[in-house]
PDB file of N, CA and C in Angstrom:
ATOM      1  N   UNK A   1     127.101 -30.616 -72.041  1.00  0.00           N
ATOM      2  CA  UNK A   1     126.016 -29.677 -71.831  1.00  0.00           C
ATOM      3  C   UNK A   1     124.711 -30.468 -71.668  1.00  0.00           C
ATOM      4  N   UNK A   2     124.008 -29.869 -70.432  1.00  0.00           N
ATOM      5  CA  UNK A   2     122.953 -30.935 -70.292  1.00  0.00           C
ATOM      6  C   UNK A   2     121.468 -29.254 -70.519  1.00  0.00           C
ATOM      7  N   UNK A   3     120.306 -29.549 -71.204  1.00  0.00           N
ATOM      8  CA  UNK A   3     119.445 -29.410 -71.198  1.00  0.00           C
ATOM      9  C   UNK A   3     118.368 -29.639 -69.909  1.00  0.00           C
ATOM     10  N   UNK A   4     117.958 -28.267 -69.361  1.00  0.00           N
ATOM     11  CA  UNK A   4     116.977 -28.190 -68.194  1.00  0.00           C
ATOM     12  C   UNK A   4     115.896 -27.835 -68.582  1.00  0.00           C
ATOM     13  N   UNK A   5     114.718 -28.265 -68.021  1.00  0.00           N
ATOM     14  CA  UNK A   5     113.148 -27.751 -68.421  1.00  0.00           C
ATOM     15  C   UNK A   5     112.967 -27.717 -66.888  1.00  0.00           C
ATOM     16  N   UNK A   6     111.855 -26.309 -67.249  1.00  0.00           N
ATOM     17  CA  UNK A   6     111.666 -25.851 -65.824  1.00  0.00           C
ATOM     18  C   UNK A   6     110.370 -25.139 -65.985  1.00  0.00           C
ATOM     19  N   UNK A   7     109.201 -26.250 -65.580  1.00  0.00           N
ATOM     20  CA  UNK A   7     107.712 -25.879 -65.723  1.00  0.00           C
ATOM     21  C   UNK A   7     107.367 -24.931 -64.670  1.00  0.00           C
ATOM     22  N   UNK A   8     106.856 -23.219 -65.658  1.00  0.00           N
ATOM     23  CA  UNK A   8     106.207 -22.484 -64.551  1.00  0.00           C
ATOM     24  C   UNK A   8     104.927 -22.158 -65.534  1.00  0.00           C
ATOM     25  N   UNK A   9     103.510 -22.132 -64.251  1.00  0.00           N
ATOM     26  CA  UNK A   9     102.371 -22.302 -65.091  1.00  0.00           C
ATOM     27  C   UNK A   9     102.203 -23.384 -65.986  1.00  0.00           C
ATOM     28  N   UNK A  10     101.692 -22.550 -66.948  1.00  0.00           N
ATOM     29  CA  UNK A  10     101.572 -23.550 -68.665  1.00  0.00           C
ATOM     30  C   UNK A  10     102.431 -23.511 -69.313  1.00  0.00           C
ATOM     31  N   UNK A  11     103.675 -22.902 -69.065  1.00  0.00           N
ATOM     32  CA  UNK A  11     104.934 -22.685 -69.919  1.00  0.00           C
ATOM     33  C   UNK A  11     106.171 -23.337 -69.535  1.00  0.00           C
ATOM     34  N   UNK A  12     106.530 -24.186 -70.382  1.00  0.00           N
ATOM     35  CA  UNK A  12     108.025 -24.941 -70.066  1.00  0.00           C
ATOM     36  C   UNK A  12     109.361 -23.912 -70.424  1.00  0.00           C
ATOM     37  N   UNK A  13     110.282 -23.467 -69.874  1.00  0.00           N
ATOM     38  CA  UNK A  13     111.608 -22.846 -70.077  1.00  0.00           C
ATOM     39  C   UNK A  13     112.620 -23.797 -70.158  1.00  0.00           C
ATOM     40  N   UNK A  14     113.564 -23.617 -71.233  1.00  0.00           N
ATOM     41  CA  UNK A  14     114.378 -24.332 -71.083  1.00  0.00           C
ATOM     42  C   UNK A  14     115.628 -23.958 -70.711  1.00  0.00           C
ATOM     43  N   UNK A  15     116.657 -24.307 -70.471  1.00  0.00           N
ATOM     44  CA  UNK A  15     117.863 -23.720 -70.085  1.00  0.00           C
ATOM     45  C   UNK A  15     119.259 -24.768 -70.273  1.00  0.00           C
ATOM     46  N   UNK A  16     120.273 -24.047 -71.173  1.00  0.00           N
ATOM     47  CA  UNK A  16     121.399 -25.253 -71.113  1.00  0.00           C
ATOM     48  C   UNK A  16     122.614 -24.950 -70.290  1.00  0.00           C
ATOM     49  N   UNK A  17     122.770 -25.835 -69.187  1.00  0.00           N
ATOM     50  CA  UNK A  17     123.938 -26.010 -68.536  1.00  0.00           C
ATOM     51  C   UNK A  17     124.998 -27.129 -68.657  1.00  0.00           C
ATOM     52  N   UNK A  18     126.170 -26.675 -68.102  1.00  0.00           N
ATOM     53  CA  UNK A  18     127.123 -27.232 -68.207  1.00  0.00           C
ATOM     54  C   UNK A  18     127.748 -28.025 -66.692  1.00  0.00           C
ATOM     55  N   UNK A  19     127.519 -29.122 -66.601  1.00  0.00           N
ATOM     56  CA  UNK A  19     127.804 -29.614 -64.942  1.00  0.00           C
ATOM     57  C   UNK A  19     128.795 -30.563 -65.013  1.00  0.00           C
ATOM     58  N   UNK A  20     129.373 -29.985 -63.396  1.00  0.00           N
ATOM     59  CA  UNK A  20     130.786 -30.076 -63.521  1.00  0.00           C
ATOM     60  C   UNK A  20     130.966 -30.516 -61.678  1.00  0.00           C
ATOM     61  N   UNK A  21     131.919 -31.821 -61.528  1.00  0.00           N
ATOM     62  CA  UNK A  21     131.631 -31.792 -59.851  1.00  0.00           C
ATOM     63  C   UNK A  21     132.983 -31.398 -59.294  1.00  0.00           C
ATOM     64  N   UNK A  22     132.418 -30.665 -58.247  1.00  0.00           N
ATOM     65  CA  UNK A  22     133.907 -29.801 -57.467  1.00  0.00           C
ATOM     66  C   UNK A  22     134.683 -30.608 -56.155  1.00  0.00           C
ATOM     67  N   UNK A  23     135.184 -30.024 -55.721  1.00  0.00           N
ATOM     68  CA  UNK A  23     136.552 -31.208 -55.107  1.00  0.00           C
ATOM     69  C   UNK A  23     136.165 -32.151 -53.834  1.00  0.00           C
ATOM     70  N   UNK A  24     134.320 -32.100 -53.237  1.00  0.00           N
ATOM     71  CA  UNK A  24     134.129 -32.310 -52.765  1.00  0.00           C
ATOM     72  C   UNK A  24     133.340 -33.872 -53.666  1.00  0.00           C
ATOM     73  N   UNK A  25     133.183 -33.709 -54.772  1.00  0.00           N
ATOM     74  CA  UNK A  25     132.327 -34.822 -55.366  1.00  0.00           C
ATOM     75  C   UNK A  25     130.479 -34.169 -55.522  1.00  0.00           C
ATOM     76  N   UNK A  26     130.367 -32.907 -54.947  1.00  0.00           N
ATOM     77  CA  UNK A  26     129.017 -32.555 -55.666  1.00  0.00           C
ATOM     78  C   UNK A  26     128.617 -32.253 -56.626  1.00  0.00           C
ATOM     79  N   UNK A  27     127.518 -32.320 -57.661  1.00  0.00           N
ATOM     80  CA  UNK A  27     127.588 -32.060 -58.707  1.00  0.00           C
ATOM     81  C   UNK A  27     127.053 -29.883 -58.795  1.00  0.00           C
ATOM     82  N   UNK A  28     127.833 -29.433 -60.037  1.00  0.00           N
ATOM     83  CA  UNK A  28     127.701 -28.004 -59.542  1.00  0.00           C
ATOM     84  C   UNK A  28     126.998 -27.801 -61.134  1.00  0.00           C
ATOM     85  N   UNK A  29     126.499 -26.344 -61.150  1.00  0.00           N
ATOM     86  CA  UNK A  29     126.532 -26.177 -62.716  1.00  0.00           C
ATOM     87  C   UNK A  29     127.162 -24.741 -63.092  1.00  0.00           C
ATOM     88  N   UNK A  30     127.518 -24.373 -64.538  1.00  0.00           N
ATOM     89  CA  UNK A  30     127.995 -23.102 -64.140  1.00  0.00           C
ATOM     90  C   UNK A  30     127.718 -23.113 -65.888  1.00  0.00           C
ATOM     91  N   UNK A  31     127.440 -22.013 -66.165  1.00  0.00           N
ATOM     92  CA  UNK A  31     127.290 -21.175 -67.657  1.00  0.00           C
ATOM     93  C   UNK A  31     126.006 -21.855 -68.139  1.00  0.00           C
ATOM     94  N   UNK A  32     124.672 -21.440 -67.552  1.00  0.00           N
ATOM     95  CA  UNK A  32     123.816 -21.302 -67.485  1.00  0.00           C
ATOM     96  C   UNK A  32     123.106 -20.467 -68.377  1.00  0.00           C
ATOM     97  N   UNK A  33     122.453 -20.906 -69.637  1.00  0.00           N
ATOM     98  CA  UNK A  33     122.377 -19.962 -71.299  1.00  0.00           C
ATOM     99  C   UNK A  33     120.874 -20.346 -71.431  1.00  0.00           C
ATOM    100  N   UNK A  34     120.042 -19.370 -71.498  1.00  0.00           N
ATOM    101  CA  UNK A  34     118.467 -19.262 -71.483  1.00  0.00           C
ATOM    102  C   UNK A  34     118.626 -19.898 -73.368  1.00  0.00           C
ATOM    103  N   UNK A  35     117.498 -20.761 -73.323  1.00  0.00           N
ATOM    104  CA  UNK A  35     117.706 -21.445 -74.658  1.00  0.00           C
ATOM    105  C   UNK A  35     116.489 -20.500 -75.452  1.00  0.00           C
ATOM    106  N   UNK A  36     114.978 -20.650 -74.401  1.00  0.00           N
ATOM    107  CA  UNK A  36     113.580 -20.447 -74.909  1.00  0.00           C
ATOM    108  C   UNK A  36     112.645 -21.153 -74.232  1.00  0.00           C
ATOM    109  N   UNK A  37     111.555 -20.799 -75.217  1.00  0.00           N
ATOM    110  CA  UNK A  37     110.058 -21.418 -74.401  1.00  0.00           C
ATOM    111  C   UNK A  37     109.969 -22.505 -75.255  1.00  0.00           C
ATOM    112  N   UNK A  38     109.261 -24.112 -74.598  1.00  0.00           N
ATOM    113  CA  UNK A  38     109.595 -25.318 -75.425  1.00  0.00           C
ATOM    114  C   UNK A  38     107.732 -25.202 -75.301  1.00  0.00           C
ATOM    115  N   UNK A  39     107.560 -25.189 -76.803  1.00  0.00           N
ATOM    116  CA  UNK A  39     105.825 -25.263 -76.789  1.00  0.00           C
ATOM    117  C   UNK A  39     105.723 -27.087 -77.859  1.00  0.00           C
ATOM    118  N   UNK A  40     104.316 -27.473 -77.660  1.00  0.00           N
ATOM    119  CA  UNK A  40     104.394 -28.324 -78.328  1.00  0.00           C
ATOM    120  C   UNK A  40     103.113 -28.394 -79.796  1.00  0.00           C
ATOM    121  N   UNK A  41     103.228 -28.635 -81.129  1.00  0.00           N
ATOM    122  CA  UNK A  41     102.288 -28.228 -82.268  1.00  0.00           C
ATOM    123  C   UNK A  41     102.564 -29.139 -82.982  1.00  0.00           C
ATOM    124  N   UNK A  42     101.426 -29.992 -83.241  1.00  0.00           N
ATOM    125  CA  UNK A  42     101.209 -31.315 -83.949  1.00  0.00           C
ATOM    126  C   UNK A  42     101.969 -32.266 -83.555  1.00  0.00           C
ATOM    127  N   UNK A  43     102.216 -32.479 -82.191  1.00  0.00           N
ATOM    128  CA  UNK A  43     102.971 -33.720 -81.579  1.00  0.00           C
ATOM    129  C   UNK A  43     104.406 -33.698 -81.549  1.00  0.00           C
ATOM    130  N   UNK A  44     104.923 -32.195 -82.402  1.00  0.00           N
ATOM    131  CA  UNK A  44     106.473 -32.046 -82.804  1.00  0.00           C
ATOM    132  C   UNK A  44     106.543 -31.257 -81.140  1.00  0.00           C
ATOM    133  N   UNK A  45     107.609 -31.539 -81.011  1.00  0.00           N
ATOM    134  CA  UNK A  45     108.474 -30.087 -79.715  1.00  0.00           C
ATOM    135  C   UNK A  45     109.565 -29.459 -80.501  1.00  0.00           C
ATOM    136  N   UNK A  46     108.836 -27.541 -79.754  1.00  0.00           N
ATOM    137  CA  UNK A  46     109.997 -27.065 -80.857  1.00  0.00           C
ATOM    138  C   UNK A  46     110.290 -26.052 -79.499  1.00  0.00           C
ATOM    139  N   UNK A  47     111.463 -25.136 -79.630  1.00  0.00           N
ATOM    140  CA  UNK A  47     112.411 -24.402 -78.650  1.00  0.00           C
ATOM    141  C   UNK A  47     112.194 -23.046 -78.976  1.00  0.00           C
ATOM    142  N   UNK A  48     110.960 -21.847 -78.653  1.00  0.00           N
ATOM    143  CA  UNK A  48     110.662 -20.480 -79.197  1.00  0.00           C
ATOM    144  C   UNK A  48     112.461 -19.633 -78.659  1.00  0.00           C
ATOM    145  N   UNK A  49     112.509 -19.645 -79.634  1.00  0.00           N
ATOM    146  CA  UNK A  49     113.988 -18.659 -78.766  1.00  0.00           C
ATOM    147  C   UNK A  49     113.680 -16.788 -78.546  1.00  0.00           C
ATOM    148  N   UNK A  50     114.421 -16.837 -77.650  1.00  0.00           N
ATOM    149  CA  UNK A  50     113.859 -15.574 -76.845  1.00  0.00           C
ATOM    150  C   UNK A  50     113.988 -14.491 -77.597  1.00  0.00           C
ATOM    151  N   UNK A  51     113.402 -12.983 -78.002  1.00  0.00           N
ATOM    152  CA  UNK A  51     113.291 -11.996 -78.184  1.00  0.00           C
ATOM    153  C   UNK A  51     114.822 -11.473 -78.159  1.00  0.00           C
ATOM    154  N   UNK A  52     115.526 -10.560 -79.283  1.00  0.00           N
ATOM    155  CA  UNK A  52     116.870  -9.987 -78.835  1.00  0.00           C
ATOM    156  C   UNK A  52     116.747  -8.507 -78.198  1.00  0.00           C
ATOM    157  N   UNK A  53     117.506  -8.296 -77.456  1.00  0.00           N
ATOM    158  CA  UNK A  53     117.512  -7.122 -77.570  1.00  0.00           C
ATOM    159  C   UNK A  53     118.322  -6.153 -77.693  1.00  0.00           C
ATOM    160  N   UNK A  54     118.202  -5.362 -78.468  1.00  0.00           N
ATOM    161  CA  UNK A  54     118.929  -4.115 -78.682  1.00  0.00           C
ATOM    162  C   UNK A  54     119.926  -3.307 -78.013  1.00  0.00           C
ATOM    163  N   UNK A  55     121.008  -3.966 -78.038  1.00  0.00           N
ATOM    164  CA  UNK A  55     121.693  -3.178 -77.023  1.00  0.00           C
ATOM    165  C   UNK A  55     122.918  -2.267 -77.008  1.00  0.00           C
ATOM    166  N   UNK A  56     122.907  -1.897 -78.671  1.00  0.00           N
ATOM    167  CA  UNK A  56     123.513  -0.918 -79.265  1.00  0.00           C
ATOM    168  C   UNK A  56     123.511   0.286 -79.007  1.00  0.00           C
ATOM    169  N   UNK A  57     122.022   0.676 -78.329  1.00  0.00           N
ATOM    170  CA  UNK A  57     120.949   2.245 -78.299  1.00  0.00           C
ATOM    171  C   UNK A  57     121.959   2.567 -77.248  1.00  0.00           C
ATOM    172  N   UNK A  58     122.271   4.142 -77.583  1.00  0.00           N
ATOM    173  CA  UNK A  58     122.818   5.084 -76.602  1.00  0.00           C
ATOM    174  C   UNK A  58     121.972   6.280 -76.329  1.00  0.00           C
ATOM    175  N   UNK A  59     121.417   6.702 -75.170  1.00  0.00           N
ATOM    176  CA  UNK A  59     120.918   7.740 -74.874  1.00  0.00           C
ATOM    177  C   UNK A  59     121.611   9.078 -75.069  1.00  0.00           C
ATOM    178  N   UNK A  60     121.452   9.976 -75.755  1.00  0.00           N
ATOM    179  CA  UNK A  60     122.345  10.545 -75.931  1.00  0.00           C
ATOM    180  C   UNK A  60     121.532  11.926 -75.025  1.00  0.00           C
ATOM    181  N   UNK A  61     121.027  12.393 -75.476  1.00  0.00           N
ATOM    182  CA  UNK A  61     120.370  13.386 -74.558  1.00  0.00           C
ATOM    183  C   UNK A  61     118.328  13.474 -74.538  1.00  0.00           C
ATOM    184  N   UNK A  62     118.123  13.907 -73.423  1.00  0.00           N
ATOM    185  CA  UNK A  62     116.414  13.408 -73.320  1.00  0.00           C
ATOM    186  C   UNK A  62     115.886  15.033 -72.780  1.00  0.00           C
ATOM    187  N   UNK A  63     114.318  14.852 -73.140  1.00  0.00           N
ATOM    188  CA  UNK A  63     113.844  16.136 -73.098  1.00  0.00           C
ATOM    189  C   UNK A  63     112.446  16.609 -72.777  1.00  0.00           C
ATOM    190  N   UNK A  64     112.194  17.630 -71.812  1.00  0.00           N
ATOM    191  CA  UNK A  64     111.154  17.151 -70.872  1.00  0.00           C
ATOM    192  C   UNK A  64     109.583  17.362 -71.748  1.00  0.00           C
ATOM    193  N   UNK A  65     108.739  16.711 -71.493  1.00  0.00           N
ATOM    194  CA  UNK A  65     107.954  16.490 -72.011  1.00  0.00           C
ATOM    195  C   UNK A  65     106.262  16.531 -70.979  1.00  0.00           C
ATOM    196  N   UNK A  66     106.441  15.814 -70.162  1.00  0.00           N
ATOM    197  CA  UNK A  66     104.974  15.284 -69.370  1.00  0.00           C
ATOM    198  C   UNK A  66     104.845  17.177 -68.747  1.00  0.00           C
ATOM    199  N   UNK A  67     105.499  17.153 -67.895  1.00  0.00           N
ATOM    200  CA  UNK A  67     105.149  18.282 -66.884  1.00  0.00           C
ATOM    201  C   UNK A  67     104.786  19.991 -67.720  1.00  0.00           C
ATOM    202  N   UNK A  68     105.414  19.792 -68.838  1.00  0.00           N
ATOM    203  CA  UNK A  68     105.326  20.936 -69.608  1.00  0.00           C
ATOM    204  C   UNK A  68     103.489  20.851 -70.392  1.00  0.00           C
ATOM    205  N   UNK A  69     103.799  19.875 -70.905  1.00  0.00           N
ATOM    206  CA  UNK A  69     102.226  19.388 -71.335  1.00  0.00           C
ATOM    207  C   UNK A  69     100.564  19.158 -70.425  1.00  0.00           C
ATOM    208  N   UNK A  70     101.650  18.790 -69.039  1.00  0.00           N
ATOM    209  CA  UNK A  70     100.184  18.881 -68.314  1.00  0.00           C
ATOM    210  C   UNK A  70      99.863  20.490 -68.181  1.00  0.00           C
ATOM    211  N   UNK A  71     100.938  21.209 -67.891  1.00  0.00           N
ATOM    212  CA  UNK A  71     100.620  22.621 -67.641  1.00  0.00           C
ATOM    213  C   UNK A  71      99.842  23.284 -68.958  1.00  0.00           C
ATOM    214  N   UNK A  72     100.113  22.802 -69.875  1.00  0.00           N
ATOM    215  CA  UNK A  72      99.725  23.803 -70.972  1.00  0.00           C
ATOM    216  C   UNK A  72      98.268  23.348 -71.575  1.00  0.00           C
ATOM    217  N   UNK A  73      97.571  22.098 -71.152  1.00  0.00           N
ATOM    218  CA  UNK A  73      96.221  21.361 -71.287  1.00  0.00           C
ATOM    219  C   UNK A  73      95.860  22.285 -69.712  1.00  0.00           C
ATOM    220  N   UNK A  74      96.147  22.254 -68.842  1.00  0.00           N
ATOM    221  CA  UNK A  74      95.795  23.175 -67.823  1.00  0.00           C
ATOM    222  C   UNK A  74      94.938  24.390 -67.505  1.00  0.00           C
ATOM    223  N   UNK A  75      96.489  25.049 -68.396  1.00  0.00           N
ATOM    224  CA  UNK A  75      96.048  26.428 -68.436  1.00  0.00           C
ATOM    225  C   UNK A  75      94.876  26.615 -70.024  1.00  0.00           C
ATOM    226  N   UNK A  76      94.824  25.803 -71.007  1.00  0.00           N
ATOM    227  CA  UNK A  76      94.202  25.275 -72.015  1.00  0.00           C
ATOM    228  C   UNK A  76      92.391  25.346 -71.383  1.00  0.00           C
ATOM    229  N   UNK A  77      92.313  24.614 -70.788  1.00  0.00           N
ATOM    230  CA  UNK A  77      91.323  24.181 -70.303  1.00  0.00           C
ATOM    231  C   UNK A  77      90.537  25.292 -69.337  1.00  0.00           C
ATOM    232  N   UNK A  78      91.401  26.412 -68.665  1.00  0.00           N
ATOM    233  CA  UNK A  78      91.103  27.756 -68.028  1.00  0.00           C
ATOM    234  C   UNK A  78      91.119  28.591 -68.901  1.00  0.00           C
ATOM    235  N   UNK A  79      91.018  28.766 -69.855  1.00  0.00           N
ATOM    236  CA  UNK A  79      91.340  29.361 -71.097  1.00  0.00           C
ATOM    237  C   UNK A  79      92.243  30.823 -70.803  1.00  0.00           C
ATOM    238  N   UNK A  80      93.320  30.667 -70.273  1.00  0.00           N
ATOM    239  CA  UNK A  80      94.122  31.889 -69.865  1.00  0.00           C
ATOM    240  C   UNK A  80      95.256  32.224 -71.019  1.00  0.00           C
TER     241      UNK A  80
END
């Protein structure tokens, strides 16, 4: 597994791949795993690892909200 840094802006990303050469002799990479943001604080380098996310949540049912509310500040506001 080789370690990639990949400067965009002011922010370094890192990324660990795995490279592997295919039957031609090029080198390829494949399983490509977001590591984090590599910041640097008091001369140390450290690896921010990314935010998780939640991906348990099931929508189960949703319910209208905006269009009902603009109407009723509306008619609110006409005082009807």
């Amino acid at each position: 597994m080789a370690k990639t840094r990949i400067k965009r802006g002011n922010k370094v990303y890192v990324y660990e791949r795995e490279n592997y050469r295919d039957e031609f002799g090029k080198v390829k990479h494949r399983k490509a795993q977001y590591l984090g943001i590599e910041e640097t604080t008091d001369g140390k380098i450290r690896i921010i690892p990314p935010k998780k996310r939640q991906k348990d949540i099931e929508i189960t049912s949703s319910v209208r909200y905006g269009d009902i509310a603009a109407l009723f500040t509306l008619l609110k506001n006409i005082t009807l």
